[in-house]
C-alpha atoms as a PDB file:
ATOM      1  CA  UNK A   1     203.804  21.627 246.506  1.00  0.00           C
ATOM      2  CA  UNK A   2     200.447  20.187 247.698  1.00  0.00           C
ATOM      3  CA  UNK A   3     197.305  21.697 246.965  1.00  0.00           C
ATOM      4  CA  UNK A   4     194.314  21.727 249.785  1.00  0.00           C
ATOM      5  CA  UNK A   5     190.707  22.196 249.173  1.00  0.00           C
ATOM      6  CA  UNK A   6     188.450  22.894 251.898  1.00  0.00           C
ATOM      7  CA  UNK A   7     184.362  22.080 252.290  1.00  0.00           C
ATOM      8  CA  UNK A   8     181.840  21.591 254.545  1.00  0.00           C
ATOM      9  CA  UNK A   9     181.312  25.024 255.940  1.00  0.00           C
ATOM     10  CA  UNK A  10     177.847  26.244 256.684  1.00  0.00           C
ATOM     11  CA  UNK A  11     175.564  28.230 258.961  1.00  0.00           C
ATOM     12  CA  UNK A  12     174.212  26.452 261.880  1.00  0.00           C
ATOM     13  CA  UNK A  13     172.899  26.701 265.443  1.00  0.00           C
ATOM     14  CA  UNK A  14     174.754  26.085 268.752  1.00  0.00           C
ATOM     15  CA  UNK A  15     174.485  22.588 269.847  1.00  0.00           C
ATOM     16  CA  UNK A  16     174.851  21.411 266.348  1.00  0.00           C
ATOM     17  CA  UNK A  17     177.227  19.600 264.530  1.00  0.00           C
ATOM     18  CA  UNK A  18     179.771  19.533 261.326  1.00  0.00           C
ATOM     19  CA  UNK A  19     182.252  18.022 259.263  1.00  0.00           C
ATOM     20  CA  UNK A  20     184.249  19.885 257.005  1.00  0.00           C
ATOM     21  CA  UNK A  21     186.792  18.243 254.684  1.00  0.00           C
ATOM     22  CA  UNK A  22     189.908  18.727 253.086  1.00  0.00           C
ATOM     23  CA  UNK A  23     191.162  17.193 249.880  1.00  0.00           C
ATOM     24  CA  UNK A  24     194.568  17.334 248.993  1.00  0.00           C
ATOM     25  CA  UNK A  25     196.404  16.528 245.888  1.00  0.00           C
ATOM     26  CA  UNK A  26     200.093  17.308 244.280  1.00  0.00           C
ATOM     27  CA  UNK A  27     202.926  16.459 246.150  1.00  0.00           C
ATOM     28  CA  UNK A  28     201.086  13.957 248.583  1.00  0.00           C
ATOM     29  CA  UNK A  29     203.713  11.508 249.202  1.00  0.00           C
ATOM     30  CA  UNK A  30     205.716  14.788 251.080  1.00  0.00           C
ATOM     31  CA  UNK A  31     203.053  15.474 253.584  1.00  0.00           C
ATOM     32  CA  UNK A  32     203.617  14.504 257.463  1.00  0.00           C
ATOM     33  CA  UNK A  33     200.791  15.889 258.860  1.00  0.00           C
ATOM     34  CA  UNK A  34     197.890  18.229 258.274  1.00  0.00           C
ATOM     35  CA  UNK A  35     195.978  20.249 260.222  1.00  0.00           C
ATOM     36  CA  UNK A  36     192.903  22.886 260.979  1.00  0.00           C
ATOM     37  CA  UNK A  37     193.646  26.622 261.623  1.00  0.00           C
ATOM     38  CA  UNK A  38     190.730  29.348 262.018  1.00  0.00           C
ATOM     39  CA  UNK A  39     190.320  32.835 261.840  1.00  0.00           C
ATOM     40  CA  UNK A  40     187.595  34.876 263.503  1.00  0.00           C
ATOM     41  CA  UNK A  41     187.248  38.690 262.298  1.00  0.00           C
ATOM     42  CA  UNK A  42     189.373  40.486 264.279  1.00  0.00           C
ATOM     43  CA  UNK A  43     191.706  38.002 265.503  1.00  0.00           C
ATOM     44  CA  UNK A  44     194.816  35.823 264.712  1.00  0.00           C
ATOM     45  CA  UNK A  45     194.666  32.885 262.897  1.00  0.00           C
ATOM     46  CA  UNK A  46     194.388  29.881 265.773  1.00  0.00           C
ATOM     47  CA  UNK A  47     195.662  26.642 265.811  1.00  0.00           C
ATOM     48  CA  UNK A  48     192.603  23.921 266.055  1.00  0.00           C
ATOM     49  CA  UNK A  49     193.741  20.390 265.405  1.00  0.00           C
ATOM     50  CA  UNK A  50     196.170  18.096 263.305  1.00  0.00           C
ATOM     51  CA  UNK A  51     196.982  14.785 262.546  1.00  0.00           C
ATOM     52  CA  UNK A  52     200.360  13.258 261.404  1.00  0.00           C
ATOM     53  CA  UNK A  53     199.833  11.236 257.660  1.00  0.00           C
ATOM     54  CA  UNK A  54     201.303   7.801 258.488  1.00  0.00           C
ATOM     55  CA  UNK A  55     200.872   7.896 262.202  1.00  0.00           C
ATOM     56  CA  UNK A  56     197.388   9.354 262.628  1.00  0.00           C
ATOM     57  CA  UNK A  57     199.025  10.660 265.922  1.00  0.00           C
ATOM     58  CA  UNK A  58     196.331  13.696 267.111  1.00  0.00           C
ATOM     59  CA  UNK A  59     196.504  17.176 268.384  1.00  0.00           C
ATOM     60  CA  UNK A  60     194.094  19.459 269.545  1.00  0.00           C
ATOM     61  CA  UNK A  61     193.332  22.388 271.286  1.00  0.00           C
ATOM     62  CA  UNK A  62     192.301  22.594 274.514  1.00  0.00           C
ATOM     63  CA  UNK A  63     189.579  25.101 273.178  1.00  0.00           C
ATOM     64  CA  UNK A  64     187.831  22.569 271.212  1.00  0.00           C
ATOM     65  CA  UNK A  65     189.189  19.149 273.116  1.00  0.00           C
ATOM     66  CA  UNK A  66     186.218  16.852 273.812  1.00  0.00           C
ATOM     67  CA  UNK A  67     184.324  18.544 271.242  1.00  0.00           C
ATOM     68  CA  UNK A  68     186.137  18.450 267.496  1.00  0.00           C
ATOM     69  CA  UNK A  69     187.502  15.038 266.157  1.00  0.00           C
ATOM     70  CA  UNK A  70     190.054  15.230 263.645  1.00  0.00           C
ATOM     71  CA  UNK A  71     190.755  12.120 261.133  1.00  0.00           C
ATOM     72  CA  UNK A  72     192.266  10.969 257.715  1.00  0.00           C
ATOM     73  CA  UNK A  73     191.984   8.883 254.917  1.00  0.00           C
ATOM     74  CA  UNK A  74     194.804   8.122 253.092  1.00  0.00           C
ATOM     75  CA  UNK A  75     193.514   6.148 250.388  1.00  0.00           C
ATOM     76  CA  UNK A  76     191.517  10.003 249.314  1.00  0.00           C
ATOM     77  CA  UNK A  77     193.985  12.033 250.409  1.00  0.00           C
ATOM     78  CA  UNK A  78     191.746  13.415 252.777  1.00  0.00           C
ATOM     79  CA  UNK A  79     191.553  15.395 255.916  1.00  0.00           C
ATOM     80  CA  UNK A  80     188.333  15.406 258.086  1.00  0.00           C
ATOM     81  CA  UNK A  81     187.462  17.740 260.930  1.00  0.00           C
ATOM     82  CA  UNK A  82     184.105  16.447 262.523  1.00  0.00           C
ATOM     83  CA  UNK A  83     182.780  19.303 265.318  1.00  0.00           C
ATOM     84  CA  UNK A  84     179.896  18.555 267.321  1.00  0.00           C
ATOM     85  CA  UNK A  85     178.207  20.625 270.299  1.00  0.00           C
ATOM     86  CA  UNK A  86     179.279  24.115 268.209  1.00  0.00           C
ATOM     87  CA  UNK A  87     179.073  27.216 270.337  1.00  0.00           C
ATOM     88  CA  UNK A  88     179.017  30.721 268.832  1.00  0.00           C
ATOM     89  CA  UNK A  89     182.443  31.721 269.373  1.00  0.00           C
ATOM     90  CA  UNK A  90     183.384  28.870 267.143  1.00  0.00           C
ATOM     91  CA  UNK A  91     182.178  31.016 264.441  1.00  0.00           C
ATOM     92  CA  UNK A  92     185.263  31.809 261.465  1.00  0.00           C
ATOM     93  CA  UNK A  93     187.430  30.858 258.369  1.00  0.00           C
ATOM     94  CA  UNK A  94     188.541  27.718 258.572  1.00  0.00           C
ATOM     95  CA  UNK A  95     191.791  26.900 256.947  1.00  0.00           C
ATOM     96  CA  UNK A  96     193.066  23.189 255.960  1.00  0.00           C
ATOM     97  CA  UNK A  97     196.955  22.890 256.078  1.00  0.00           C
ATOM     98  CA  UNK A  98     199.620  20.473 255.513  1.00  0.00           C
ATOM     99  CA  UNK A  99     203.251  20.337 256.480  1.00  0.00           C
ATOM    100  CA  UNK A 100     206.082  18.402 254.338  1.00  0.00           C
ATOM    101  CA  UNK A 101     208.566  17.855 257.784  1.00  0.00           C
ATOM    102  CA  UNK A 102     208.868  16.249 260.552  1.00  0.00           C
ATOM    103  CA  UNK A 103     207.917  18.080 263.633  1.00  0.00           C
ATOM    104  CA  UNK A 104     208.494  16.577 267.030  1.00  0.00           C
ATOM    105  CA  UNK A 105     207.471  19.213 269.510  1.00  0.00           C
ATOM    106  CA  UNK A 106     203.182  19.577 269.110  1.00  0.00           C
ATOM    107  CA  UNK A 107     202.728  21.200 272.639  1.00  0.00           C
ATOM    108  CA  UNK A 108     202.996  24.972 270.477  1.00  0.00           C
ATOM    109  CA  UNK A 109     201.280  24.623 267.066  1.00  0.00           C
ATOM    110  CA  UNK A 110     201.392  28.432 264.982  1.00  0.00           C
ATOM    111  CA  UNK A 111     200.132  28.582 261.352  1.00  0.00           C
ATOM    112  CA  UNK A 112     204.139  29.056 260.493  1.00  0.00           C
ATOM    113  CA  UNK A 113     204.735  25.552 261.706  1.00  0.00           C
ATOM    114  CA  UNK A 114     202.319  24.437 257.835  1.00  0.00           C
ATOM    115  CA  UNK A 115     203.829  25.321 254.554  1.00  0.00           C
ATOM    116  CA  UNK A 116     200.582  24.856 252.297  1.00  0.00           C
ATOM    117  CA  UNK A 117     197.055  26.479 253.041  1.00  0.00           C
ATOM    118  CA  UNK A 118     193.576  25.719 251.746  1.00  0.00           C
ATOM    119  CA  UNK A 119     191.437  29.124 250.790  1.00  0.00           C
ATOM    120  CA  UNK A 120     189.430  28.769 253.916  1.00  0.00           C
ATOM    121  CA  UNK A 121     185.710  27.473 254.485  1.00  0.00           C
ATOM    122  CA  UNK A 122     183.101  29.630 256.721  1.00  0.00           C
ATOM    123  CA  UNK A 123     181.890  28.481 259.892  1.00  0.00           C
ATOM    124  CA  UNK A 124     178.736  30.143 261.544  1.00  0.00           C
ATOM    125  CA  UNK A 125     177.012  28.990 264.991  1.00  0.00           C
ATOM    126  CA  UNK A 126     174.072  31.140 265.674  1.00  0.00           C
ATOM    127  CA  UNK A 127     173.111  31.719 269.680  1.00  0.00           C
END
């Protein structure tokens, strides 16, 4: 099992920028990639970005493409998620995730496709 731990979060205004982080420890050595999920109130959790562990191959989507940057170190076991130019409507929970098998097919990404979940950091972008 791998544990996540999420930071970062924060209330800011639109335009601004980011970073949360993700620290993950446990079962390490299993992990192929990780990834960012959020969940605005009302809504379904969303796919946002993820990163394979030895590849560093990257996947985003096309909501945040251009704007979010996802990256890794290896050496920390940990996940990074920089977002710059933040509009309101990427206000919610974000969720670190990590997934211990190989997964070929990135054009669909669902929060099924990770089998170990952080508790979530807010996100708020004021207008």
């Amino acid at each position: 099992q791998v544990q996540l731990v999420e930071s970062g979060g924060g209330l800011v205004q639109a335009g601004d920028s980011l970073r949360l982080s993700c620290a993950a420890s446990g079962r390490t050595f299993s992990m192929y990639a990780m990834g960012w999920f959020r969940q605005a109130p009302g809504k379904e959790r969303e796919f946002v970005a993820a990163i394979t562990w030895s590849g560093g191959n990257t996947y985003y989507a096309d909501s945040v493409k251009g704007r979010f940057t996802i990256s890794r170190d290896n050496a920390k076991n940990t996940v990074y998620l920089q977002m710059n130019s933040l509009k309101p409507e990427d206000t919610a929970v974000y969720y670190c995730a990590a997934r211990t098998y190989l997964k070929t097919n990135w054009r669909s990404v669902t929060p099924s496709d990770f089998n170990s979940w952080g508790q979530g950091t807010q996100v708020t972008v004021s207008s």
